[in-house]
N, C-alpha and C. Protein backbone atom coordinates (compact mmCIF):
# COMPACT_ATOMS: atom_id res chain seq x y z
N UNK A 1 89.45 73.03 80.26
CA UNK A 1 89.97 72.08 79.31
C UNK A 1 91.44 72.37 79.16
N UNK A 2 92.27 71.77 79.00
CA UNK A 2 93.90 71.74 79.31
C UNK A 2 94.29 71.40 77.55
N UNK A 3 95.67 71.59 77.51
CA UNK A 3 95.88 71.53 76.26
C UNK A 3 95.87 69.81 75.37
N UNK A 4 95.60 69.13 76.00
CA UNK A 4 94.96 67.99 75.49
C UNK A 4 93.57 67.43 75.27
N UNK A 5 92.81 67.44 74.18
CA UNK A 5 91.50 67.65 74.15
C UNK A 5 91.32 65.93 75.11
N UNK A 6 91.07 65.60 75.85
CA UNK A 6 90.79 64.23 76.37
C UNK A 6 89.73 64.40 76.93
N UNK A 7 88.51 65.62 77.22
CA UNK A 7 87.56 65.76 77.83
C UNK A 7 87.80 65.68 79.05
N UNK A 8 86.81 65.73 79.34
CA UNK A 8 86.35 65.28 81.17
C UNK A 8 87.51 64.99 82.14
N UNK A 9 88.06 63.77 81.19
CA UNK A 9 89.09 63.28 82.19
C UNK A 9 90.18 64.14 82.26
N UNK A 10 90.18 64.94 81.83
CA UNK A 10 91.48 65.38 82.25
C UNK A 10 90.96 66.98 82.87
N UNK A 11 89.79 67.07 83.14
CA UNK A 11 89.47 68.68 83.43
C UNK A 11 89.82 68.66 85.22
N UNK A 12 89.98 69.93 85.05
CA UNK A 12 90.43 70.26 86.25
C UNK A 12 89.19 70.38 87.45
N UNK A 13 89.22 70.00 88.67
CA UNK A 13 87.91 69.58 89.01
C UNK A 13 88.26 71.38 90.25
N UNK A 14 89.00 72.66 89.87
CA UNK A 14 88.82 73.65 90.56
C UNK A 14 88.13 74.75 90.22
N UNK A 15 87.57 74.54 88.98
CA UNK A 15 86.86 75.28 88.52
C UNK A 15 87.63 76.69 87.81
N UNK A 16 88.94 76.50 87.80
CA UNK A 16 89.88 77.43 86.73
C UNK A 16 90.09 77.59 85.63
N UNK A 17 89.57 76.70 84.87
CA UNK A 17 89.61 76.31 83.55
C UNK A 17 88.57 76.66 82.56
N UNK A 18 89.00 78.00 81.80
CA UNK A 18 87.61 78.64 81.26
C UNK A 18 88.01 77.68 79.87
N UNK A 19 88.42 76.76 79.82
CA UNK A 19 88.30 75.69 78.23
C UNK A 19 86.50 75.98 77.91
N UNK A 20 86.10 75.26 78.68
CA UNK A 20 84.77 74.71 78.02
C UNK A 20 83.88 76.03 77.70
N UNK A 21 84.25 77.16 78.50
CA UNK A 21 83.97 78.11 78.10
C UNK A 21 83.76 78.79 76.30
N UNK A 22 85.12 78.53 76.68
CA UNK A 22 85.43 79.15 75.41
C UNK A 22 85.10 78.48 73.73
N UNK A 23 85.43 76.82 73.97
CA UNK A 23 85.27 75.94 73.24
C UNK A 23 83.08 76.16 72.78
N UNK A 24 82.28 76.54 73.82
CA UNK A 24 81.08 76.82 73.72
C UNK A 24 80.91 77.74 72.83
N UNK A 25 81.65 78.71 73.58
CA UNK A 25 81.63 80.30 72.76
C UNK A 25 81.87 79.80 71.07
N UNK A 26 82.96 79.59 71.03
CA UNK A 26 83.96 79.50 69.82
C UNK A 26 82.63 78.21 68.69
N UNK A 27 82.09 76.95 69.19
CA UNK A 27 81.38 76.65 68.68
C UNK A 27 79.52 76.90 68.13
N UNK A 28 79.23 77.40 69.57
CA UNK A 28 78.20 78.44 68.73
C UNK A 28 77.94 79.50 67.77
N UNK A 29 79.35 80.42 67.90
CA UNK A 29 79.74 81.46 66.99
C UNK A 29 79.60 80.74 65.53
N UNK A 30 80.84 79.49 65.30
CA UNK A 30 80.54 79.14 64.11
C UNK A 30 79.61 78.43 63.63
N UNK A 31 78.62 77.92 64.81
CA UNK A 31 77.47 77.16 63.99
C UNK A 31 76.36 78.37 63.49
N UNK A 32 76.72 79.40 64.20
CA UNK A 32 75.61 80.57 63.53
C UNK A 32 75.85 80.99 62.41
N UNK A 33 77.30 81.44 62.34
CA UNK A 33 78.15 82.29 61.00
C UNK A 33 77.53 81.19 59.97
N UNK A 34 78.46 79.31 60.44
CA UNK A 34 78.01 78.52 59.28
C UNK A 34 76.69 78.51 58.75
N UNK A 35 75.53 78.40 59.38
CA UNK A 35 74.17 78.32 59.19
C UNK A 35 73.96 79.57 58.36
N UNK A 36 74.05 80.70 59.29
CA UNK A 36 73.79 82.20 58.43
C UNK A 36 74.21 82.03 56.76
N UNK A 37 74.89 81.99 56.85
CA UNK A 37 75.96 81.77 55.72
C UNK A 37 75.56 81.09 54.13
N UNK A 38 74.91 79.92 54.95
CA UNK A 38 74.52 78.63 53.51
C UNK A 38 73.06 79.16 53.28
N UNK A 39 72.37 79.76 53.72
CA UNK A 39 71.64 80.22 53.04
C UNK A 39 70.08 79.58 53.90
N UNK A 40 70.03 78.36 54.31
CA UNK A 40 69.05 77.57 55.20
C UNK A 40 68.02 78.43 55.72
N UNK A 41 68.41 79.59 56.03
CA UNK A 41 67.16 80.29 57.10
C UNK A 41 67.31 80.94 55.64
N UNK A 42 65.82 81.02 54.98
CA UNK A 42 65.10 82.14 54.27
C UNK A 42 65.62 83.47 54.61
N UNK A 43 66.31 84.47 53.45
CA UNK A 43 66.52 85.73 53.99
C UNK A 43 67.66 86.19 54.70
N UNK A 44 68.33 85.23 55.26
CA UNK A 44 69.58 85.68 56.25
C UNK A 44 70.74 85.52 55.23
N UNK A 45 71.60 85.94 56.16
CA UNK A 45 72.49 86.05 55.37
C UNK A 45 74.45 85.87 56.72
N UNK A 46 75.44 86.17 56.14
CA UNK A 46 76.88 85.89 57.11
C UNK A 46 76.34 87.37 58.30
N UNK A 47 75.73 88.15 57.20
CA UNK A 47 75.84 89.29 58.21
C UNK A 47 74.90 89.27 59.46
N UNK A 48 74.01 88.61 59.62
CA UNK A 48 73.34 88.75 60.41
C UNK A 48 73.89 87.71 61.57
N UNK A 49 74.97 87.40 61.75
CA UNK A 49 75.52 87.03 63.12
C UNK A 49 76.57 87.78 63.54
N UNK A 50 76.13 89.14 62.98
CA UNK A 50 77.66 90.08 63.48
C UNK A 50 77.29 90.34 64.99
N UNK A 51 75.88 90.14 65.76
CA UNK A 51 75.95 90.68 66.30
C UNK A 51 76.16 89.61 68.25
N UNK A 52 75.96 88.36 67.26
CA UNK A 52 76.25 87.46 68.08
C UNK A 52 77.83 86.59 68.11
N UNK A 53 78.04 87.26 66.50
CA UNK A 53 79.56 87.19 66.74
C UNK A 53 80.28 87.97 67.57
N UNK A 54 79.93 89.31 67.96
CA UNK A 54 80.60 90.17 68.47
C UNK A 54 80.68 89.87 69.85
N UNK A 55 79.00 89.30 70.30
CA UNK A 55 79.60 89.36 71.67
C UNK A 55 79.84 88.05 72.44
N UNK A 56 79.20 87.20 71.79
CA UNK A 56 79.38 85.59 72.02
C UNK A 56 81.19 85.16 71.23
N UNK A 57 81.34 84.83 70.38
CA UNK A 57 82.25 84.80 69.31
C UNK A 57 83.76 86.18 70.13
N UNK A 58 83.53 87.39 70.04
CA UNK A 58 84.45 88.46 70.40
C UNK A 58 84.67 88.80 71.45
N UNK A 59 83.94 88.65 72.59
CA UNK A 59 83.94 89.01 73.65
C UNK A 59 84.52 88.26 74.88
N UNK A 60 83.30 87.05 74.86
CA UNK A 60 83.44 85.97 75.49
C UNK A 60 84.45 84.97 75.23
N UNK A 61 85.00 84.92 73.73
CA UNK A 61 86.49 84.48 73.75
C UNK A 61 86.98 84.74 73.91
N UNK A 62 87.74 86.32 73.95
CA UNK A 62 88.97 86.51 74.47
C UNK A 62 88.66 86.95 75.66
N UNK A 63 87.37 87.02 76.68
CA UNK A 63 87.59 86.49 78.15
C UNK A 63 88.16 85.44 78.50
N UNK A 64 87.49 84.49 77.88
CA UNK A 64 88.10 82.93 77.66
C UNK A 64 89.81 82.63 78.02
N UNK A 65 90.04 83.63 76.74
CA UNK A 65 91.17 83.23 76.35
C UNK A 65 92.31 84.12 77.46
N UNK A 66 92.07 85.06 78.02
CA UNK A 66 92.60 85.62 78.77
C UNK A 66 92.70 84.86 80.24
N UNK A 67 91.55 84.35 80.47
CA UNK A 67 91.56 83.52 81.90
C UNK A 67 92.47 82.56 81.78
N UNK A 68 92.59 81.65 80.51
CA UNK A 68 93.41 80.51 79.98
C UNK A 68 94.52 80.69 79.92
N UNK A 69 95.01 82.16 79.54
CA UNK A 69 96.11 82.56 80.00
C UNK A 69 96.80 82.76 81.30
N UNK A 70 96.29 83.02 81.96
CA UNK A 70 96.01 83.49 83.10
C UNK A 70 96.40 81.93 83.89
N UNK A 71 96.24 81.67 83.84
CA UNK A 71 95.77 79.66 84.33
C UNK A 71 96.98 78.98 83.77
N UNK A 72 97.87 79.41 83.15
CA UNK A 72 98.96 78.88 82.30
C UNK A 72 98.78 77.82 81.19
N UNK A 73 97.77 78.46 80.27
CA UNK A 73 97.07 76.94 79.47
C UNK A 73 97.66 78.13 78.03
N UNK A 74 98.83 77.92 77.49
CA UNK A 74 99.00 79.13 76.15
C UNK A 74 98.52 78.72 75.37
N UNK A 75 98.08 77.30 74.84
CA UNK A 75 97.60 77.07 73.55
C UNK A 75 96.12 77.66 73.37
N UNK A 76 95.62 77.33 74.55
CA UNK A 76 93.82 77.60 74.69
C UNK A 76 94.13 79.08 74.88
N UNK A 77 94.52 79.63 75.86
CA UNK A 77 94.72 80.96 75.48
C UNK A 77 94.70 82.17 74.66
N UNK A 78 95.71 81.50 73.74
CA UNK A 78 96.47 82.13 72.26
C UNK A 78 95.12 82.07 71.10
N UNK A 79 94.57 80.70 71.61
CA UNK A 79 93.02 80.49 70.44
C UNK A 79 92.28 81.28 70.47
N UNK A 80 91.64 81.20 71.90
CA UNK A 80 90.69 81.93 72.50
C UNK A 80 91.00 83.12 72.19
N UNK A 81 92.27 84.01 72.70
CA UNK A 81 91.91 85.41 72.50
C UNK A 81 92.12 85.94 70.81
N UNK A 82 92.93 85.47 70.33
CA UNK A 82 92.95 85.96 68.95
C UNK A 82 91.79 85.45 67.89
N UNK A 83 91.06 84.11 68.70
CA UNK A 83 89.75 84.14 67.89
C UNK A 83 88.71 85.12 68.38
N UNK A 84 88.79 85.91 69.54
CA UNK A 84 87.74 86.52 70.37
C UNK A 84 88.24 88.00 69.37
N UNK A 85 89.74 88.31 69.27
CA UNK A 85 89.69 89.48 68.28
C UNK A 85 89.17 89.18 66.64
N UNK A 86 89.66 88.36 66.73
CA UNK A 86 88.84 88.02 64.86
C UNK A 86 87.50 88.29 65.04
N UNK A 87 86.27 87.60 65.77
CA UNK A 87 85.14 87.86 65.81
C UNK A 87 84.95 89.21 65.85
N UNK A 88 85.15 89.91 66.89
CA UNK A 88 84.92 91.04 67.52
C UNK A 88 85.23 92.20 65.68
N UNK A 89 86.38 91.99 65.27
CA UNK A 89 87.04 92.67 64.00
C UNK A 89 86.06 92.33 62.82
N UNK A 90 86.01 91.26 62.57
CA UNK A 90 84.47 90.77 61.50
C UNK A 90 83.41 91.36 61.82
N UNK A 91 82.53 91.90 63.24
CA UNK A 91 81.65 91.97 63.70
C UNK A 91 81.18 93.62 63.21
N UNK A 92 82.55 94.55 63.40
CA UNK A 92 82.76 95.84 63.10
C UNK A 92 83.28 96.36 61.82
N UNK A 93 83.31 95.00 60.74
CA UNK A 93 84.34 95.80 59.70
C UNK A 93 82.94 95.99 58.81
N UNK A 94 82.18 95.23 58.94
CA UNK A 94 80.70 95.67 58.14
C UNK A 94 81.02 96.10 57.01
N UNK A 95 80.66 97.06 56.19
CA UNK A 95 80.84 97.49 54.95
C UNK A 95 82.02 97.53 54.08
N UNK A 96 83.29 96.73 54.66
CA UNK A 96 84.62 96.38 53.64
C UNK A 96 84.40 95.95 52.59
N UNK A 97 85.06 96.49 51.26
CA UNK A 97 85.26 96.30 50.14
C UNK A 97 85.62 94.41 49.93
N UNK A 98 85.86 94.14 48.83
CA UNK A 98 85.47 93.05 48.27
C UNK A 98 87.21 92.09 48.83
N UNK A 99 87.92 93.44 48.61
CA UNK A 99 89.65 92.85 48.39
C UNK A 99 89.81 92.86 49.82
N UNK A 100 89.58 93.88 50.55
CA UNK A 100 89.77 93.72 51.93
C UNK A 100 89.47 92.73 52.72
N UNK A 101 87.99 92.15 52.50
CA UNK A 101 87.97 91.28 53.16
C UNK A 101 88.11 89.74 52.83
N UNK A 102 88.56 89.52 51.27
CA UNK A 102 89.49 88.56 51.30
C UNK A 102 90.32 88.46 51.63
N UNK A 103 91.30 89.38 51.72
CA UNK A 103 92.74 89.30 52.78
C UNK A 103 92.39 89.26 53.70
N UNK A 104 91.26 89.69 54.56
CA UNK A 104 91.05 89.64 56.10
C UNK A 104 90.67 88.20 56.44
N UNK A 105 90.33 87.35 55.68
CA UNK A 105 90.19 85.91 55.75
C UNK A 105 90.70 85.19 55.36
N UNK A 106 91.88 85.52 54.50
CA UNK A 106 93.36 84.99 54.19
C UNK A 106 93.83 85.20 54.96
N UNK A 107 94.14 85.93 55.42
CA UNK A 107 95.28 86.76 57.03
C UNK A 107 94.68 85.82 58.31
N UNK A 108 93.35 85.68 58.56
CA UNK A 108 93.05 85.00 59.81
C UNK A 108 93.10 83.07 58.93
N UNK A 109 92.76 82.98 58.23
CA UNK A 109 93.13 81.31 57.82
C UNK A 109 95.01 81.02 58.50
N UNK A 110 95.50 81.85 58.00
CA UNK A 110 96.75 81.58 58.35
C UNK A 110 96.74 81.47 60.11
N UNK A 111 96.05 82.24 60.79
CA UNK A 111 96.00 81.82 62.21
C UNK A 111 95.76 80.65 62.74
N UNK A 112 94.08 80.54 61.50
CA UNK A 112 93.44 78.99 62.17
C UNK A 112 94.84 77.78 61.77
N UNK A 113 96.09 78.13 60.51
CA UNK A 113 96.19 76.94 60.49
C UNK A 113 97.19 76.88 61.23
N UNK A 114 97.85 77.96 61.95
CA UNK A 114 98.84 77.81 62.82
C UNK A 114 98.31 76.98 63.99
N UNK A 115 97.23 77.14 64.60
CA UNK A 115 96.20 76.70 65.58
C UNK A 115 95.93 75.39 65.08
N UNK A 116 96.06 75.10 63.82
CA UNK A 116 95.74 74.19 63.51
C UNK A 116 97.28 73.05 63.98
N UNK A 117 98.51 73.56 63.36
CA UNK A 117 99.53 73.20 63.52
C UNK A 117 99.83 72.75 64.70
N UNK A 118 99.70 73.50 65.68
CA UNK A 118 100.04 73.45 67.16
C UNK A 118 99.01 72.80 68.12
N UNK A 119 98.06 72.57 67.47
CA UNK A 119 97.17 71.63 68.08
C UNK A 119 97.28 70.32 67.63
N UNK A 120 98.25 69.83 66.70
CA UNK A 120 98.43 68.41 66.26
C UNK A 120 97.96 67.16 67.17
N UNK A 121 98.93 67.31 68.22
CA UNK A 121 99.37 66.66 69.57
C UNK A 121 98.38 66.10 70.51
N UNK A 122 97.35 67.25 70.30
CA UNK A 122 96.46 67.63 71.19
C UNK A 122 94.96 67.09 71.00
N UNK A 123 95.14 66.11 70.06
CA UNK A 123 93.58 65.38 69.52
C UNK A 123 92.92 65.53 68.11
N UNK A 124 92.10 64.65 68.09
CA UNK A 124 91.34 64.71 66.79
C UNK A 124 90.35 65.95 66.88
N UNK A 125 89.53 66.36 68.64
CA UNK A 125 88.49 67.51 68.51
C UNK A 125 89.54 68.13 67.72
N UNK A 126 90.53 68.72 68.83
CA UNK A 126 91.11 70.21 68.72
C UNK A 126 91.51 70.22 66.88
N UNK A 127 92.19 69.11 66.61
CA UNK A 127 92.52 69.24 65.43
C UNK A 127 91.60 69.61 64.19
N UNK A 128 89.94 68.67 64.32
CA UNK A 128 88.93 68.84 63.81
C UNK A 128 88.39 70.64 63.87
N UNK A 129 88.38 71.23 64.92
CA UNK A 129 87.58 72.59 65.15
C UNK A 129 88.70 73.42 64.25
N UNK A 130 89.87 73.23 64.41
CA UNK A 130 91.02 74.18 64.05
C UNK A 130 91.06 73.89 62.00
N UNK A 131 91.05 72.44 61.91
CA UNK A 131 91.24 72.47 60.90
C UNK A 131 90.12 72.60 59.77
N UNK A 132 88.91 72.48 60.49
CA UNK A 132 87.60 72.81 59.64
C UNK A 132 87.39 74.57 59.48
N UNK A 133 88.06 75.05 60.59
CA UNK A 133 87.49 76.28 60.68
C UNK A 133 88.90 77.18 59.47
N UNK A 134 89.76 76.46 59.31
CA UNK A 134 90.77 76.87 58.46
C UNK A 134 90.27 76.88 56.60
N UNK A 135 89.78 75.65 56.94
CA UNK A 135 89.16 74.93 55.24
C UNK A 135 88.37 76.04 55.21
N UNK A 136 87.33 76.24 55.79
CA UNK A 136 86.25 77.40 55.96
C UNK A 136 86.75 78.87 55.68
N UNK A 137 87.96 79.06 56.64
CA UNK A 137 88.27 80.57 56.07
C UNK A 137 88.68 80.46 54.89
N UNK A 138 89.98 79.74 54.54
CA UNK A 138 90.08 79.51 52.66
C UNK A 138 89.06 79.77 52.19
N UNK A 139 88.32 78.71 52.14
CA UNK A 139 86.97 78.52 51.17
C UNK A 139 86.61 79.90 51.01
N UNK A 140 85.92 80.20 51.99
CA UNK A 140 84.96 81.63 52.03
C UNK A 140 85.87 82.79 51.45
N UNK A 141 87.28 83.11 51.52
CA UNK A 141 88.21 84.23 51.37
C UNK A 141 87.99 84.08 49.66
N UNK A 142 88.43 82.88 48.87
CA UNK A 142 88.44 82.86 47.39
C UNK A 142 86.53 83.01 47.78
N UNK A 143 86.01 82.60 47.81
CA UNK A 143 84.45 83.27 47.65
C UNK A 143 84.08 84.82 47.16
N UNK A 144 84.61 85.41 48.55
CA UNK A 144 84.29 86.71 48.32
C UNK A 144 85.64 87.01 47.58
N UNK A 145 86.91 87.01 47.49
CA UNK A 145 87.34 87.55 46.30
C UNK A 145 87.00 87.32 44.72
N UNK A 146 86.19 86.23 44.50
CA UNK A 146 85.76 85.72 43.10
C UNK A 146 84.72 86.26 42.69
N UNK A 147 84.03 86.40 43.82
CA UNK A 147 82.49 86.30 43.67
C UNK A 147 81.49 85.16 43.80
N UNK A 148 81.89 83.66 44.08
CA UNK A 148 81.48 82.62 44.23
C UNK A 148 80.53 82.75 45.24
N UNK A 149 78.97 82.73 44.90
CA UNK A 149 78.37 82.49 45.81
C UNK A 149 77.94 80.98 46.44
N UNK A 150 78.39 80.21 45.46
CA UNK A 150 78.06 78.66 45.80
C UNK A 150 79.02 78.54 47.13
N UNK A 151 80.41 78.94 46.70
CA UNK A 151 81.33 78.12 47.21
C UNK A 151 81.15 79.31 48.62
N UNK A 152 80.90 80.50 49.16
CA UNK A 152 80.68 80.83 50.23
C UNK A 152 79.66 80.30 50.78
N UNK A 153 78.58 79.35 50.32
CA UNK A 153 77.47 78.57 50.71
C UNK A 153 78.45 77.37 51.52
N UNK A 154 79.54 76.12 50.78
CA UNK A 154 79.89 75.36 50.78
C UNK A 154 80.85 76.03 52.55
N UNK A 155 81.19 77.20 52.59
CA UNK A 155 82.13 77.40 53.39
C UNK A 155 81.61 77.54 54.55
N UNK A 156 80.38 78.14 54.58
CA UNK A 156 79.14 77.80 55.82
C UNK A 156 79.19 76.92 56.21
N UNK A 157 78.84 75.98 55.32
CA UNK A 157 78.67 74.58 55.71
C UNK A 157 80.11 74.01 56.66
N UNK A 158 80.84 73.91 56.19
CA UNK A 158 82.13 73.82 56.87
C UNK A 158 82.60 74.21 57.97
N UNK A 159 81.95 75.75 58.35
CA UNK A 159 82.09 76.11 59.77
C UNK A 159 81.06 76.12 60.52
N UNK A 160 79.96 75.10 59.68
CA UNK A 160 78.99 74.48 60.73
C UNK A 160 79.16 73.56 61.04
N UNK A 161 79.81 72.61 60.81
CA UNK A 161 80.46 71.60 61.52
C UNK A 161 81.62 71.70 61.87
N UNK A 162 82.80 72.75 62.07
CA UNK A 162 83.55 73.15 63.04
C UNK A 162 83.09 73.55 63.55
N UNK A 163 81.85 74.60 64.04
CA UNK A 163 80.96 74.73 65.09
C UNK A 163 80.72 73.73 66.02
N UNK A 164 79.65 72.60 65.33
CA UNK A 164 78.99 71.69 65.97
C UNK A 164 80.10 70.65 66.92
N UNK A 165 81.53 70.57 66.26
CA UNK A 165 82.66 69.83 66.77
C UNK A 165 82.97 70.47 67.93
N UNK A 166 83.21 71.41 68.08
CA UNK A 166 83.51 72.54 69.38
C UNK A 166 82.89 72.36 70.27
N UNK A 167 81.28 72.37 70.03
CA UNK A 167 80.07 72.49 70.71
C UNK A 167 80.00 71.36 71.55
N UNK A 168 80.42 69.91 70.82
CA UNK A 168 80.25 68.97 70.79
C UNK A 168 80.98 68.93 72.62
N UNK A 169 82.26 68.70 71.89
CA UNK A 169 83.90 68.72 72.74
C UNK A 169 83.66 69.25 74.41
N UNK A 170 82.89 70.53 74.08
CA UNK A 170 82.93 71.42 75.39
C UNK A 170 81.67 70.95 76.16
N UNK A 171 80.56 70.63 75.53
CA UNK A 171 79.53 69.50 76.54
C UNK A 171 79.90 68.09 76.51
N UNK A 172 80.57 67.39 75.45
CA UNK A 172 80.94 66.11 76.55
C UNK A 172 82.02 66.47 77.75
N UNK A 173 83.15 67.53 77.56
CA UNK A 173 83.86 68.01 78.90
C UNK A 173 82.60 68.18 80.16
N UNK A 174 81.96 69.20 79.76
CA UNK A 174 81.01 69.39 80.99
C UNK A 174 80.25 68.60 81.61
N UNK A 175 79.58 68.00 80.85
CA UNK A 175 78.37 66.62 80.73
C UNK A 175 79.59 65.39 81.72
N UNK A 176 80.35 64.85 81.06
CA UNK A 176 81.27 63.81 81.77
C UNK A 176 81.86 64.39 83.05
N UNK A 177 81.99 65.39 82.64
CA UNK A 177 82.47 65.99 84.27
C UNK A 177 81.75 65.94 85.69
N UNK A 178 80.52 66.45 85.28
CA UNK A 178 79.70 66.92 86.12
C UNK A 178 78.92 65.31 86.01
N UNK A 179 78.56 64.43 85.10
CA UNK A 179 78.10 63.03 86.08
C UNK A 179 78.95 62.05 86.40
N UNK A 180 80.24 62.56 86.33
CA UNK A 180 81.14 61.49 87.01
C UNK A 180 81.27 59.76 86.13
N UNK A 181 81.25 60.00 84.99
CA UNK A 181 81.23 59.17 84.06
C UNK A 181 81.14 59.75 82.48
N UNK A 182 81.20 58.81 81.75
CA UNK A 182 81.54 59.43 80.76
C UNK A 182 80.28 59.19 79.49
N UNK A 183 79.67 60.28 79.32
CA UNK A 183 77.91 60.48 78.85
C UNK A 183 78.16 60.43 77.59
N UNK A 184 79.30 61.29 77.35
CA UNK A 184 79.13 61.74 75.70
C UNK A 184 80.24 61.71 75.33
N UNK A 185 81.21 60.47 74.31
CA UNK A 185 82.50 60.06 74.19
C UNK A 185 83.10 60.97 73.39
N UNK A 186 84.70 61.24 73.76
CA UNK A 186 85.63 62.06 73.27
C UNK A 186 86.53 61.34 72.25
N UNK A 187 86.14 60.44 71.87
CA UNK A 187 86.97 59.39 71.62
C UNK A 187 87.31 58.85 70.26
């Protein structure tokens, strides 16, 4: 996927382009965190996707994001790997105090909205994944610094549909690609 979300049509047909990769990664991660999160599955909770954050979410993005680099794509790049360290850093900070990890989700909001910023140009997905997943870190950061358990419910929700947008993005890329028409609109 190239730095214009246009799907399909614009993917590179050499197989260099770890976009959809990453856009997979990056949207499953948050449809788990979001889901975990709101409470839906009986019993679960944010923590119990540390471990699919770590390696789906941390790993596999900043592979992602390194190949993208690599490929001369900086925007997808720059996403990919510094969202692949955020995951990976959430995945391991486990037992942080209350203040810490509101700044640690104040500190990364400011990423998503730079990502958010610099993806203007670049479409309604990119803009949608970047800017939901921003609302989401806000949200959730005053959560756990307040104590708001509603509103860390509400913030789930939010990066379950920056999830599902991601998810979305990177199988109509693949899907349109691979049948040579266009299955599932970007549009």
């Amino acid at each position: 996927m190239s730095n214009d979300a246009t799907g399909a049509t614009n993917a590179r047909s050499t197989g260099a382009d770890a976009g959809n990769l990453g856009y997979l990664a990056l949207g499953l991660t948050l449809l788990a965190y979001g889901l975990l999160s709101t409470g839906v599955l009986h019993g679960t909770g944010a923590g119990d996707a540390a471990h699919l954050a770590h390696v789906l979410g941390g790993i596999t993005l900043f592979v992602a994001g390194l190949w993208q680099l690599r490929g001369g794509e900086g925007f997808t790049g720059t996403a990919f790997t510094s969202l692949g360290a955020f995951w990976v850093t959430w995945s391991v900070a486990g037992g942080t105090g209350k203040n810490a990890a509101g700044l640690f989700l104040l500190l990364w909001a400011l990423l998503a909205l730079s990502l958010t910023a610099a993806s203007w140009g670049a479409g309604l997905f990119s803009r949608a994944v970047y800017g939901l997943f921003t609302v989401a870190l806000v949200l959730n950061a005053i959560a756990v610094l307040g104590g708001y358990s509603g509103l860390a419910k509400a913030a789930g929700w939010v990066a379950a549909v920056a999830g599902l947008v991601a998810w979305y993005w990177a199988t109509s890329a693949l899907s349109n690609g691979s049948w040579g028409k266009v299955a599932l609109p970007v549009k």
